[in-house]
N, C-alpha and C. Protein backbone atom coordinates (compact mmCIF):
# COMPACT_ATOMS: atom_id res chain seq x y z
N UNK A 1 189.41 127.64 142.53
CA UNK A 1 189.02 126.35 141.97
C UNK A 1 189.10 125.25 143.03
N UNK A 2 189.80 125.32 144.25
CA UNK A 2 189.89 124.51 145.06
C UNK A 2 188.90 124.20 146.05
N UNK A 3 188.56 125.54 146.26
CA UNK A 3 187.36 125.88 146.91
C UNK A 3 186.01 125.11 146.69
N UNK A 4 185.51 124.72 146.10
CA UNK A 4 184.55 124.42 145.26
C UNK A 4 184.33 122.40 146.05
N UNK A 5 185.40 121.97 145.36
CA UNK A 5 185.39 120.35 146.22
C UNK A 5 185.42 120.59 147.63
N UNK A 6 186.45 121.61 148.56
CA UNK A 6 185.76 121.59 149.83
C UNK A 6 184.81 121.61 150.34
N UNK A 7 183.88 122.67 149.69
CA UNK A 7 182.89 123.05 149.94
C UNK A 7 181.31 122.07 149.69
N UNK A 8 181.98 121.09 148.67
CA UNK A 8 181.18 120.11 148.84
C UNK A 8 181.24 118.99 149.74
N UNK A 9 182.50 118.48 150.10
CA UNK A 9 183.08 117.59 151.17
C UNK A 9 182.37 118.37 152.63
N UNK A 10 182.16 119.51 152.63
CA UNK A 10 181.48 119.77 153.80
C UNK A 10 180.68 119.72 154.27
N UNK A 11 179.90 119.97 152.88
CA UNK A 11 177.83 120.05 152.38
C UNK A 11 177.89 118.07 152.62
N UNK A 12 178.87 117.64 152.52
CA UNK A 12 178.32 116.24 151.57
C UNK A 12 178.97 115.62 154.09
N UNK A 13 179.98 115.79 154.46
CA UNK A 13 180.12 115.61 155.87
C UNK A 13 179.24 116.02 156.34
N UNK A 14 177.90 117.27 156.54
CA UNK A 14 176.88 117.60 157.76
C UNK A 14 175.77 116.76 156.84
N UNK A 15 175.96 116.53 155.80
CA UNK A 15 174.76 115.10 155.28
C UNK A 15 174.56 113.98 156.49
N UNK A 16 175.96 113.61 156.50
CA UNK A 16 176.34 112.37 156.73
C UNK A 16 175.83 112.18 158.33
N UNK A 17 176.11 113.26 158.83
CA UNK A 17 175.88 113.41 160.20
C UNK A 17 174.55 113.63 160.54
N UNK A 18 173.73 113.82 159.56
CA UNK A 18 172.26 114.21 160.15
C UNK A 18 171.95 112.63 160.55
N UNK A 19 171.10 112.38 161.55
CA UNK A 19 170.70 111.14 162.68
C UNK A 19 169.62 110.18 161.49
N UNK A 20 170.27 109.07 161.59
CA UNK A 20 169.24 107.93 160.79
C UNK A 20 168.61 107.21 161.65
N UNK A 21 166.78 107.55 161.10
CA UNK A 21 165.82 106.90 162.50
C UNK A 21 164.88 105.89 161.12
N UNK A 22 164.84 104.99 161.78
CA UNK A 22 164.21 103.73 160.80
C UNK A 22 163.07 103.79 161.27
N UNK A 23 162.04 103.80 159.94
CA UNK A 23 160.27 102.97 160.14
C UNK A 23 159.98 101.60 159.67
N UNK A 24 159.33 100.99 160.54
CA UNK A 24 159.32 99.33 160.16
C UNK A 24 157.48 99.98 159.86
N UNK A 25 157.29 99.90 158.46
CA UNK A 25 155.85 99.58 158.48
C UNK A 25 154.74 98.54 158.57
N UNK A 26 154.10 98.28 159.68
CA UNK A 26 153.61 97.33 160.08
C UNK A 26 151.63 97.18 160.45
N UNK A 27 151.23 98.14 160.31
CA UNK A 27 150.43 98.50 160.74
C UNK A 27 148.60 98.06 159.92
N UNK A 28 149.17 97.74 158.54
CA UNK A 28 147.98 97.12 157.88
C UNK A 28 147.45 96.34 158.30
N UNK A 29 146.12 96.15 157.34
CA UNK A 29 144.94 95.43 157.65
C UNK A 29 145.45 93.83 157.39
N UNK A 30 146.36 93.75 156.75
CA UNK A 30 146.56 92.25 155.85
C UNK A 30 145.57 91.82 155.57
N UNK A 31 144.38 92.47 154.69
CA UNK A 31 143.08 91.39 154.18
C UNK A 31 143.39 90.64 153.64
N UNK A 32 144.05 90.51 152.52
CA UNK A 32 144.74 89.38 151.40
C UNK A 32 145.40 88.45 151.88
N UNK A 33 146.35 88.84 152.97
CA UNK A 33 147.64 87.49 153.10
C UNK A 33 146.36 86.71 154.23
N UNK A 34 145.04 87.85 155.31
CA UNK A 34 144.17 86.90 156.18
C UNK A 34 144.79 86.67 157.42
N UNK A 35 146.10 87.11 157.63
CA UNK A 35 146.70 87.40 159.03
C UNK A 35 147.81 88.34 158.60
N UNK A 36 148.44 88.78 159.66
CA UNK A 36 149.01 89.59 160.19
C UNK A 36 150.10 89.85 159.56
N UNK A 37 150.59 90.11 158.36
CA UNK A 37 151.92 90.11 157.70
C UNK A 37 153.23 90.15 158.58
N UNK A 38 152.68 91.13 159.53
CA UNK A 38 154.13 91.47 160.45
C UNK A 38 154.42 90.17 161.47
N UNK A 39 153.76 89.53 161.78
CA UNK A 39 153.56 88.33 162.58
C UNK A 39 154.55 87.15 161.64
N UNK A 40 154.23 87.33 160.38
CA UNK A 40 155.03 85.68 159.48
C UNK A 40 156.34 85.95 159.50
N UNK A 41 156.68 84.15 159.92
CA UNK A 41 157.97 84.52 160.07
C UNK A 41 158.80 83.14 158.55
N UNK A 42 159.64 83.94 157.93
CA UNK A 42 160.01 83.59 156.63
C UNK A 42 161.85 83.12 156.95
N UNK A 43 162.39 83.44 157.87
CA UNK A 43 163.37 83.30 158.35
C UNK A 43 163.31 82.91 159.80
N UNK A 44 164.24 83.54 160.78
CA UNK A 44 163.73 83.34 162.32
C UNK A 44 163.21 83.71 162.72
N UNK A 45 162.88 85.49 162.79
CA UNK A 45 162.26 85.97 163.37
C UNK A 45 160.75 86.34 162.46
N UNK A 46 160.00 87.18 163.22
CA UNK A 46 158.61 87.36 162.74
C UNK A 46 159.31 88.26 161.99
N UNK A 47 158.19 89.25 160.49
CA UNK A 47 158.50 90.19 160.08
C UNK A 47 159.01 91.04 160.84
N UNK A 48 157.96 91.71 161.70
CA UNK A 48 158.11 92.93 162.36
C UNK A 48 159.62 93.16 163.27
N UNK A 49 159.98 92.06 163.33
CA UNK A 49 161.05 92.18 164.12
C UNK A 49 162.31 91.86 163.02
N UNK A 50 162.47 90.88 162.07
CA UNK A 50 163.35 90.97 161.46
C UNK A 50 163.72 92.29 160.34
N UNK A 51 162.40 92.72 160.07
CA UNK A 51 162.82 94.55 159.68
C UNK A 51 163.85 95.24 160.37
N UNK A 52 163.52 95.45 161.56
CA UNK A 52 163.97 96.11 162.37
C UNK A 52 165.28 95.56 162.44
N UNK A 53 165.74 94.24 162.74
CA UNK A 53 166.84 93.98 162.82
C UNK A 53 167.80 94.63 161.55
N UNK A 54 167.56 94.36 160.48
CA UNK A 54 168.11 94.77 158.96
C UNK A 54 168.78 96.20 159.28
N UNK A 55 167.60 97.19 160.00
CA UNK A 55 167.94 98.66 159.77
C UNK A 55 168.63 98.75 161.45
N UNK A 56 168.99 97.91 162.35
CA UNK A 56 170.06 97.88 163.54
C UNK A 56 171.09 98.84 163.06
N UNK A 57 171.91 97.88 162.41
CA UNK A 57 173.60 98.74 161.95
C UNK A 57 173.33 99.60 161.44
N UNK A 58 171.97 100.54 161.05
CA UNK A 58 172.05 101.65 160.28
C UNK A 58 171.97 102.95 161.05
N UNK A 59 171.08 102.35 162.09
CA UNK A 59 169.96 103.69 162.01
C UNK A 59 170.32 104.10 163.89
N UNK A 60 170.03 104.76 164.47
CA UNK A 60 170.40 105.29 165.76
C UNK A 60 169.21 104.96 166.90
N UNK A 61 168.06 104.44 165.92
CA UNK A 61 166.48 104.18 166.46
C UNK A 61 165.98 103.69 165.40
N UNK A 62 165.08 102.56 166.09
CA UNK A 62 163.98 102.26 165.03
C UNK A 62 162.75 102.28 165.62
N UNK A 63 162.03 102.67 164.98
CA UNK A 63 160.24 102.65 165.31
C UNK A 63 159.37 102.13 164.36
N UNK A 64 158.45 101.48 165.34
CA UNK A 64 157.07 100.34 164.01
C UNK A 64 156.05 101.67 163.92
N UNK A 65 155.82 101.45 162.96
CA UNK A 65 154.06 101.93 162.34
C UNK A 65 153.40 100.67 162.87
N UNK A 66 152.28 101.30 163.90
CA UNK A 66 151.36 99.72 164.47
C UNK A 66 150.22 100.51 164.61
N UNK A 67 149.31 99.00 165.11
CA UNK A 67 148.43 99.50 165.96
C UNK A 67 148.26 99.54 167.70
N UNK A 68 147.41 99.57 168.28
CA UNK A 68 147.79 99.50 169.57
C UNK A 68 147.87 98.02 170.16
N UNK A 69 147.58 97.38 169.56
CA UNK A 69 147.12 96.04 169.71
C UNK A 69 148.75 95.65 169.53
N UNK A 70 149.11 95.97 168.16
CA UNK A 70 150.49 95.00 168.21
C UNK A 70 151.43 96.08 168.66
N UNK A 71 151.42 96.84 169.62
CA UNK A 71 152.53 97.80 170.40
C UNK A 71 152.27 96.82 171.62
N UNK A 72 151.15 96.29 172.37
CA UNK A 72 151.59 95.66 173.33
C UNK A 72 152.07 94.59 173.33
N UNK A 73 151.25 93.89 172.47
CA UNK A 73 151.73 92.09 172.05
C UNK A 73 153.06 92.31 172.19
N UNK A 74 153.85 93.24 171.15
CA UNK A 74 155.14 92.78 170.71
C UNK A 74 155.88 93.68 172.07
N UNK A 75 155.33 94.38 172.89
CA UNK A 75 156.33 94.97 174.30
C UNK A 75 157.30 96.14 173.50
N UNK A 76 156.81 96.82 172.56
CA UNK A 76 157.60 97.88 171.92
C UNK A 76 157.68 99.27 172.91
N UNK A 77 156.30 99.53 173.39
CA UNK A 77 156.59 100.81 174.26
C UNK A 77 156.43 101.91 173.17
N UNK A 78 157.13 102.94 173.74
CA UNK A 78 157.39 104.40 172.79
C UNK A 78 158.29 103.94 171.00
N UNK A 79 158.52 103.16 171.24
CA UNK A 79 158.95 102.70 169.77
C UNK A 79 157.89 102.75 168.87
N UNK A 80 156.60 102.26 169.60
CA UNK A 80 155.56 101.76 168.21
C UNK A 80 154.80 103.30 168.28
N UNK A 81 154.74 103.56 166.70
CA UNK A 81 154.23 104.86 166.72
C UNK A 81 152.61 104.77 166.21
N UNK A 82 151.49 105.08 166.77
CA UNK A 82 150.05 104.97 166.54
C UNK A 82 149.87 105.59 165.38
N UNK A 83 149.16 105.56 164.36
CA UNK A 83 148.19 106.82 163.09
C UNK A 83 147.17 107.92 164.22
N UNK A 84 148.33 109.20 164.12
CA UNK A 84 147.57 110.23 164.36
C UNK A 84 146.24 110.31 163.04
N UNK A 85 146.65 110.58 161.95
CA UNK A 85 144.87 110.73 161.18
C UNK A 85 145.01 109.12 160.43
N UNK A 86 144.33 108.17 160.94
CA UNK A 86 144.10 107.25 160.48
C UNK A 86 143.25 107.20 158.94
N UNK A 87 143.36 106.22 158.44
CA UNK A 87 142.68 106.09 157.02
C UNK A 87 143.08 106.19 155.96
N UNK A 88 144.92 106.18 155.60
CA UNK A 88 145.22 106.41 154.55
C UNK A 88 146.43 105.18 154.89
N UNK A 89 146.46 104.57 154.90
CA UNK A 89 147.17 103.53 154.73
C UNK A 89 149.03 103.99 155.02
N UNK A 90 149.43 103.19 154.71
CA UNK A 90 151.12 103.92 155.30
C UNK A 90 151.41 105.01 155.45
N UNK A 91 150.37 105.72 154.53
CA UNK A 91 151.12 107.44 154.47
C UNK A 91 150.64 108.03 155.89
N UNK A 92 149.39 106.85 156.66
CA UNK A 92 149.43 107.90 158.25
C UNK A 92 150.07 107.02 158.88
N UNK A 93 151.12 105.70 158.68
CA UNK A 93 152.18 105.46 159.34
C UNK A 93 153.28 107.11 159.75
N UNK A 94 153.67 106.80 157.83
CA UNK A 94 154.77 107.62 157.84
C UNK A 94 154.28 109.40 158.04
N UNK A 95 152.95 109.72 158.26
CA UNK A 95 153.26 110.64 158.87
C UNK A 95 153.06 111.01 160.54
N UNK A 96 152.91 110.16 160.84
CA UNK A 96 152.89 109.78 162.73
C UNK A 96 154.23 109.93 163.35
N UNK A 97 155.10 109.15 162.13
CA UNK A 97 156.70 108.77 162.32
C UNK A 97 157.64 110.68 162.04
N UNK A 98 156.90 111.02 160.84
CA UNK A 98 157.76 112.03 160.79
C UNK A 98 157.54 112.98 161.48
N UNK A 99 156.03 113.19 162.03
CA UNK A 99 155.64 113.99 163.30
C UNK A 99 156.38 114.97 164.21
N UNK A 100 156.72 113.10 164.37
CA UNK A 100 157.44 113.04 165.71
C UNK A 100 158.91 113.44 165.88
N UNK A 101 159.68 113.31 164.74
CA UNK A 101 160.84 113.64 164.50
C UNK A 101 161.15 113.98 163.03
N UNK A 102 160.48 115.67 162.71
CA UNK A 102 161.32 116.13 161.45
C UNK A 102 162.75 116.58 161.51
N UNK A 103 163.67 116.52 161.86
CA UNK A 103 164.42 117.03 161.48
C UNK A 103 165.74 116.24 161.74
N UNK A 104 165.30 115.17 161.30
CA UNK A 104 166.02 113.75 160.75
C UNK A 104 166.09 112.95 159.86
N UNK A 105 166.65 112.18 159.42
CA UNK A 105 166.24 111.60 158.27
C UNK A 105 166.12 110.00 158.69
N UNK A 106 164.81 109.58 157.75
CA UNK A 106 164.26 108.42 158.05
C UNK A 106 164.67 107.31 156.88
N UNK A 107 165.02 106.19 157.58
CA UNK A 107 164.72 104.95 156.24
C UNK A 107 163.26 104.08 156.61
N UNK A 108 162.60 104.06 155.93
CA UNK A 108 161.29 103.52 155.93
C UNK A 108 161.03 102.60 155.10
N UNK A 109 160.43 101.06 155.43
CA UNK A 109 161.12 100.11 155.00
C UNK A 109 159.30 99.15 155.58
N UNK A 110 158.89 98.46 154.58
CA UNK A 110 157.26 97.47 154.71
C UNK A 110 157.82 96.66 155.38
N UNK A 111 156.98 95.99 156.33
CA UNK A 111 157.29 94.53 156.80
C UNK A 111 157.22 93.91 155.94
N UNK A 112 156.48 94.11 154.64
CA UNK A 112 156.29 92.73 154.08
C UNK A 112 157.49 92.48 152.65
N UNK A 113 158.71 92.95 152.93
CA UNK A 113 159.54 92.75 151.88
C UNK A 113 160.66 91.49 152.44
N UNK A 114 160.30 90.72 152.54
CA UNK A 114 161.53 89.14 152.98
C UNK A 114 162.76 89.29 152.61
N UNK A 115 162.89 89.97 151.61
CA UNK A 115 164.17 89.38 150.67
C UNK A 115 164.88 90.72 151.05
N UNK A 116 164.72 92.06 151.93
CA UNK A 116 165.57 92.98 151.74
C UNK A 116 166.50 92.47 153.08
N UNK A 117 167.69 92.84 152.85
CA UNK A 117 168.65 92.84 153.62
C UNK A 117 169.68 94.00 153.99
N UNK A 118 170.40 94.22 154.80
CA UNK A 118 171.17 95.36 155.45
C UNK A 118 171.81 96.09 154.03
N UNK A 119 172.54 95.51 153.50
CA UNK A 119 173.26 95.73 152.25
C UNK A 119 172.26 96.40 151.00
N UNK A 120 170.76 96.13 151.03
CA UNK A 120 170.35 97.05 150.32
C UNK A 120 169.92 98.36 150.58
N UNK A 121 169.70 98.44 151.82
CA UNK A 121 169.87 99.78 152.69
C UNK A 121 170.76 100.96 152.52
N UNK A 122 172.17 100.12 152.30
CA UNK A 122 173.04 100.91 152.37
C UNK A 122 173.60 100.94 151.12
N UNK A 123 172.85 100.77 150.03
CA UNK A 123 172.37 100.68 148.72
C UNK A 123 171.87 101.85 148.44
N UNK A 124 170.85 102.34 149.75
CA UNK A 124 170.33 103.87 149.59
C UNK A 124 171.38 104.88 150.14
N UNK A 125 172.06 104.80 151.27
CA UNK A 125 172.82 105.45 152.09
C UNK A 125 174.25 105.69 150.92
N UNK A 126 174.40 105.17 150.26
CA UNK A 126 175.36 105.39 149.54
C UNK A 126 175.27 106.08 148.26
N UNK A 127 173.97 106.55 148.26
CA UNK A 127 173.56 107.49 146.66
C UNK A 127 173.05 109.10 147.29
N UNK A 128 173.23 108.71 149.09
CA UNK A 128 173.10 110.14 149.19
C UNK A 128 173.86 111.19 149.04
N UNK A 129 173.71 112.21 148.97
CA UNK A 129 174.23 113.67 147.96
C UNK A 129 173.76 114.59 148.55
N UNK A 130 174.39 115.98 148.73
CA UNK A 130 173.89 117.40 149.07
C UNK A 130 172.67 117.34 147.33
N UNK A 131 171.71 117.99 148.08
CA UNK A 131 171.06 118.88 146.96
C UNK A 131 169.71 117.82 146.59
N UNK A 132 170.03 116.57 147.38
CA UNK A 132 169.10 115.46 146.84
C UNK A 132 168.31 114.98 148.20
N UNK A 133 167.43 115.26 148.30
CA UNK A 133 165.96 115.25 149.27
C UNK A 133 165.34 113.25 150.01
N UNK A 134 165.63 112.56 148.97
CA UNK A 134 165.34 111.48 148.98
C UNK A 134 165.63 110.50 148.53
N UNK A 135 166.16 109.43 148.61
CA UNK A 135 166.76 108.06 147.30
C UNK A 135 165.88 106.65 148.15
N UNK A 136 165.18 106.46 146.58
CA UNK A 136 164.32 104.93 146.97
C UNK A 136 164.85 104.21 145.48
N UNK A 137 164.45 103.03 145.22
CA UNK A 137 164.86 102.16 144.76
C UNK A 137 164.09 102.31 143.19
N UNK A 138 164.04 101.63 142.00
CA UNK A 138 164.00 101.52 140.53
C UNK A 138 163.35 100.28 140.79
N UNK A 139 162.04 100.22 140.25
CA UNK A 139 161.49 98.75 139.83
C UNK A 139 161.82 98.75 138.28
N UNK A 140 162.55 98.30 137.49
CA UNK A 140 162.43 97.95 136.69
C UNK A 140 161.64 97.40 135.77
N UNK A 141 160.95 96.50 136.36
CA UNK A 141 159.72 96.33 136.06
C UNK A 141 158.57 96.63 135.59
N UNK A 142 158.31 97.51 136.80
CA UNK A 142 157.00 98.66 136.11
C UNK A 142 157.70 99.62 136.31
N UNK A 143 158.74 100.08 136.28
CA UNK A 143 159.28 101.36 135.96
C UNK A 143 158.94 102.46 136.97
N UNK A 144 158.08 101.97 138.26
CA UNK A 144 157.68 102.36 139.30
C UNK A 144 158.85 102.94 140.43
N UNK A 145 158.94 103.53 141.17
CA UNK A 145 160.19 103.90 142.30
C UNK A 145 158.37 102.84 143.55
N UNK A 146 160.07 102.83 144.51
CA UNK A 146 159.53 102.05 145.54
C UNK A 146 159.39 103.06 147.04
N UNK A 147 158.64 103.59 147.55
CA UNK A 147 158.17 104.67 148.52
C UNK A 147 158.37 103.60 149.74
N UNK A 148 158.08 102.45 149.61
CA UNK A 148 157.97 101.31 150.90
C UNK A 148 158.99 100.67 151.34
N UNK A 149 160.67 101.21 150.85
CA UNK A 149 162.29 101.34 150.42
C UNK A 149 162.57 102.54 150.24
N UNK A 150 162.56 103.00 151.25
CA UNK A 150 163.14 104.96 150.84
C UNK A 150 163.33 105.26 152.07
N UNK A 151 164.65 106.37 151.81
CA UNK A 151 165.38 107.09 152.42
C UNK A 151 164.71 108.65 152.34
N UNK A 152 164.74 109.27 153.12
CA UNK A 152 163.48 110.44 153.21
C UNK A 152 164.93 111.82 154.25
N UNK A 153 165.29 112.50 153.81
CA UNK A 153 166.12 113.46 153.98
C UNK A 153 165.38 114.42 154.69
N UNK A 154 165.33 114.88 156.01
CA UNK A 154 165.05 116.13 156.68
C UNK A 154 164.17 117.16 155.65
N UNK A 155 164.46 117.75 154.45
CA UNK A 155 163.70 118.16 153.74
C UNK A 155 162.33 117.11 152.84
N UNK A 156 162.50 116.30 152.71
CA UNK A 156 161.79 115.19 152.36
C UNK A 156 160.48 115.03 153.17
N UNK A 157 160.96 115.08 154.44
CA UNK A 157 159.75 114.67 155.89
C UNK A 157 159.62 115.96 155.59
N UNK A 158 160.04 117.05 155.88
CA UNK A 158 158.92 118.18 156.09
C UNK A 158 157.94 118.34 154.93
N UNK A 159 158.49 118.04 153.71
CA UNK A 159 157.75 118.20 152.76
C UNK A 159 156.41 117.23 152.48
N UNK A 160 156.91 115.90 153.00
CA UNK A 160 156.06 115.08 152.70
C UNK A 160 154.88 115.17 154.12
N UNK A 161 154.85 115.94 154.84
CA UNK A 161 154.12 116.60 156.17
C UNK A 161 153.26 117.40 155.65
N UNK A 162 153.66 118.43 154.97
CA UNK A 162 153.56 119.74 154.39
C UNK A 162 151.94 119.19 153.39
N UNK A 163 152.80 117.83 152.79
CA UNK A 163 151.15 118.10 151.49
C UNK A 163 150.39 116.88 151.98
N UNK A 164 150.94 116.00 153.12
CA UNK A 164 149.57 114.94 153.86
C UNK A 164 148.55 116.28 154.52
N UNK A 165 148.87 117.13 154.65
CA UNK A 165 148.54 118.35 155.22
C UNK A 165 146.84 118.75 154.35
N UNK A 166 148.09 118.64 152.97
CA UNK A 166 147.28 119.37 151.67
C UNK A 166 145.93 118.79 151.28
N UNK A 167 146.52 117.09 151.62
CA UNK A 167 145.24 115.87 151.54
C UNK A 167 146.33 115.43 150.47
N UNK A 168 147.34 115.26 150.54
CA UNK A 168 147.74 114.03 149.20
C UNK A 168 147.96 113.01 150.14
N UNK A 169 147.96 111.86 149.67
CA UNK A 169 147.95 110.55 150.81
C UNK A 169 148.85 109.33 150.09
N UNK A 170 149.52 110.00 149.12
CA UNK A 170 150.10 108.84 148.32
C UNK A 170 151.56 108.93 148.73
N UNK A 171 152.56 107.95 148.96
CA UNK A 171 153.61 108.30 149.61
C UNK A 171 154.33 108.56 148.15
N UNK A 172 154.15 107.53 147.28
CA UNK A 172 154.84 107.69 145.81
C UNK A 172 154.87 108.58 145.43
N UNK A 173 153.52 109.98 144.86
CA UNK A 173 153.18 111.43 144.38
C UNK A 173 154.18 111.95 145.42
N UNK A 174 154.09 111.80 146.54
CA UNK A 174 154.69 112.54 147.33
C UNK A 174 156.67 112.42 147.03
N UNK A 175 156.50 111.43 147.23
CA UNK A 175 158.10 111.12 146.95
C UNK A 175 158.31 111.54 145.41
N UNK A 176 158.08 111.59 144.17
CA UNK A 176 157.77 112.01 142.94
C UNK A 176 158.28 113.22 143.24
N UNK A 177 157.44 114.07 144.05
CA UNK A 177 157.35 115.37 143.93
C UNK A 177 158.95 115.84 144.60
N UNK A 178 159.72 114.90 145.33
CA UNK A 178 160.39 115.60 145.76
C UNK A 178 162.09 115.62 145.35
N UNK A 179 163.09 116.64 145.43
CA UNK A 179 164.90 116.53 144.71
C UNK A 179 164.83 114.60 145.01
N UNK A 180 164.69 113.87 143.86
CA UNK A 180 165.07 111.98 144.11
C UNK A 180 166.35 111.94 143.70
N UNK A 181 166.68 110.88 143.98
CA UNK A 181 167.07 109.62 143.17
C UNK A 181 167.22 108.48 143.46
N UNK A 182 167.31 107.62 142.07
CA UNK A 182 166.73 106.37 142.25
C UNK A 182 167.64 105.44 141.80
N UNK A 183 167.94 103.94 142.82
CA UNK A 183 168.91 103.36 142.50
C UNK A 183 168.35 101.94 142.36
N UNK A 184 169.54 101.21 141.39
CA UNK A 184 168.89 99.84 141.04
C UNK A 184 169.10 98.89 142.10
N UNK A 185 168.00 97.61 142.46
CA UNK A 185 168.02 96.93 143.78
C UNK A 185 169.07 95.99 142.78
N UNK A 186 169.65 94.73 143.79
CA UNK A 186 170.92 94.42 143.64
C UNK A 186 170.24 92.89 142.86
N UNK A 187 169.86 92.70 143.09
CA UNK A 187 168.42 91.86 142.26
C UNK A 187 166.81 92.01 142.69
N UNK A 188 165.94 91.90 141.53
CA UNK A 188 164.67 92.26 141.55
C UNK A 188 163.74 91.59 142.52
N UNK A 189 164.44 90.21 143.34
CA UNK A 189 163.75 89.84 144.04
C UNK A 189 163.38 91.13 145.60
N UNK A 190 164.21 91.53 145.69
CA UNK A 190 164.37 92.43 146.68
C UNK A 190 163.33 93.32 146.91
N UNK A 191 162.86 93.95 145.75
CA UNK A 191 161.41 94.59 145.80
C UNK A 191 160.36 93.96 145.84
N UNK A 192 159.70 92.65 145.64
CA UNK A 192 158.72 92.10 145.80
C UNK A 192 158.31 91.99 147.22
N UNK A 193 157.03 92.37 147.50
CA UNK A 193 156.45 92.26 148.48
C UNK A 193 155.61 90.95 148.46
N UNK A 194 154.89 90.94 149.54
CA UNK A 194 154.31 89.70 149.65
C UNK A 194 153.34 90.04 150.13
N UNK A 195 152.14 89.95 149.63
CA UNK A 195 150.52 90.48 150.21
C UNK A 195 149.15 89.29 149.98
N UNK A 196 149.93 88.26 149.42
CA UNK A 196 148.79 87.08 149.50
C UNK A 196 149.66 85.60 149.69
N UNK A 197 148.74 84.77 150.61
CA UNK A 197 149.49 83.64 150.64
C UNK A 197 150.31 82.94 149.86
N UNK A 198 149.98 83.25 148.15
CA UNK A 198 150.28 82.63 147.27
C UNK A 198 151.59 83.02 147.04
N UNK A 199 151.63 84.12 147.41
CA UNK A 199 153.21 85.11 147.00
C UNK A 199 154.26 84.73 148.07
């Protein structure tokens, strides 16, 4: 009978230790907002960079979803990761990102969310579990999970590789499909994105 909690304290310690590599998604068209989402800056820094800052204390690396255009502007280098099959919107961010490194686990995170901060991050990092593939966030709201706020587990990226493969292109179906769970943001402002000036 003792056996049993070790054996999870062990499963639940080589969790802990697998390497956290952050995606700043940045790479859209912004038709709606009419410039550059990752460019506005709502605090001090521009998006693209205050993402990144958020997932600092977390993660061991962070890398943008861009284009080539804003890999030089912003002087990122090997950080900014290009869309190997372009045309599907984040999901050939995030699969450029997981490409490159399956067998890690990623937090992947929109430029265009203002209101998230370090503490909801670790909002996800703290619901992880042996046996559980992925943890993104509860809109309440529409009752929706948030794919553009998710934590993506070594089995997660391969999987979600596996069916961009298949032709699914939705990061949500994809995340759906895979061991979740889903935790409540610490207030609802936190999930709102921002995709038109008005917002």
């Amino acid at each position: 009978m003792v056996q049993q909690p070790n054996r999870n304290r062990r499963k639940r310690r080589r969790l802990l230790a697998t390497e956290l590599y952050g995606l700043v998604l940045t790479g859209g068209a912004s038709s709606r907002m009419g410039r550059d989402k990752a460019e506005i800056t709502y605090g001090q820094q521009p998006q693209w960079r205050a993402a990144a800052d958020i997932l600092a204390p977390i993660c061991v690396r962070t890398h943008w979803s861009c284009t080539a255009k804003q890999r030089d502007d912003w002087g990122i280098g090997e950080a900014g990761i290009l869309d190997q099959v372009p045309g599907h919107g984040p999901a050939s961010g995030m699969h450029a990102a997981f490409l490159r490194a399956s067998d890690v686990a990623w937090i992947v995170i929109g430029c265009d969310y203002p209101c998230v901060e370090t503490q909801d991050i670790r909002r996800l990092l703290a619901a992880r579990m042996p046996g559980v593939d992925a943890v993104t966030f509860l809109n309440h709201e529409t009752t929706e999970i948030e794919p553009m706020i998710s934590l993506w587990e070594p089995a997660a990226v391969q999987h979600f590789v596996q069916r961009f493969a298949a032709g699914e292109y939705s990061p949500r179906r994809i995340l759906q499909s895979c061991k979740l769970v889903t935790v409540m943001p610490r207030e609802q402002q936190v999930l709102h994105n921002r995709n038109s000036p008005r917002e």
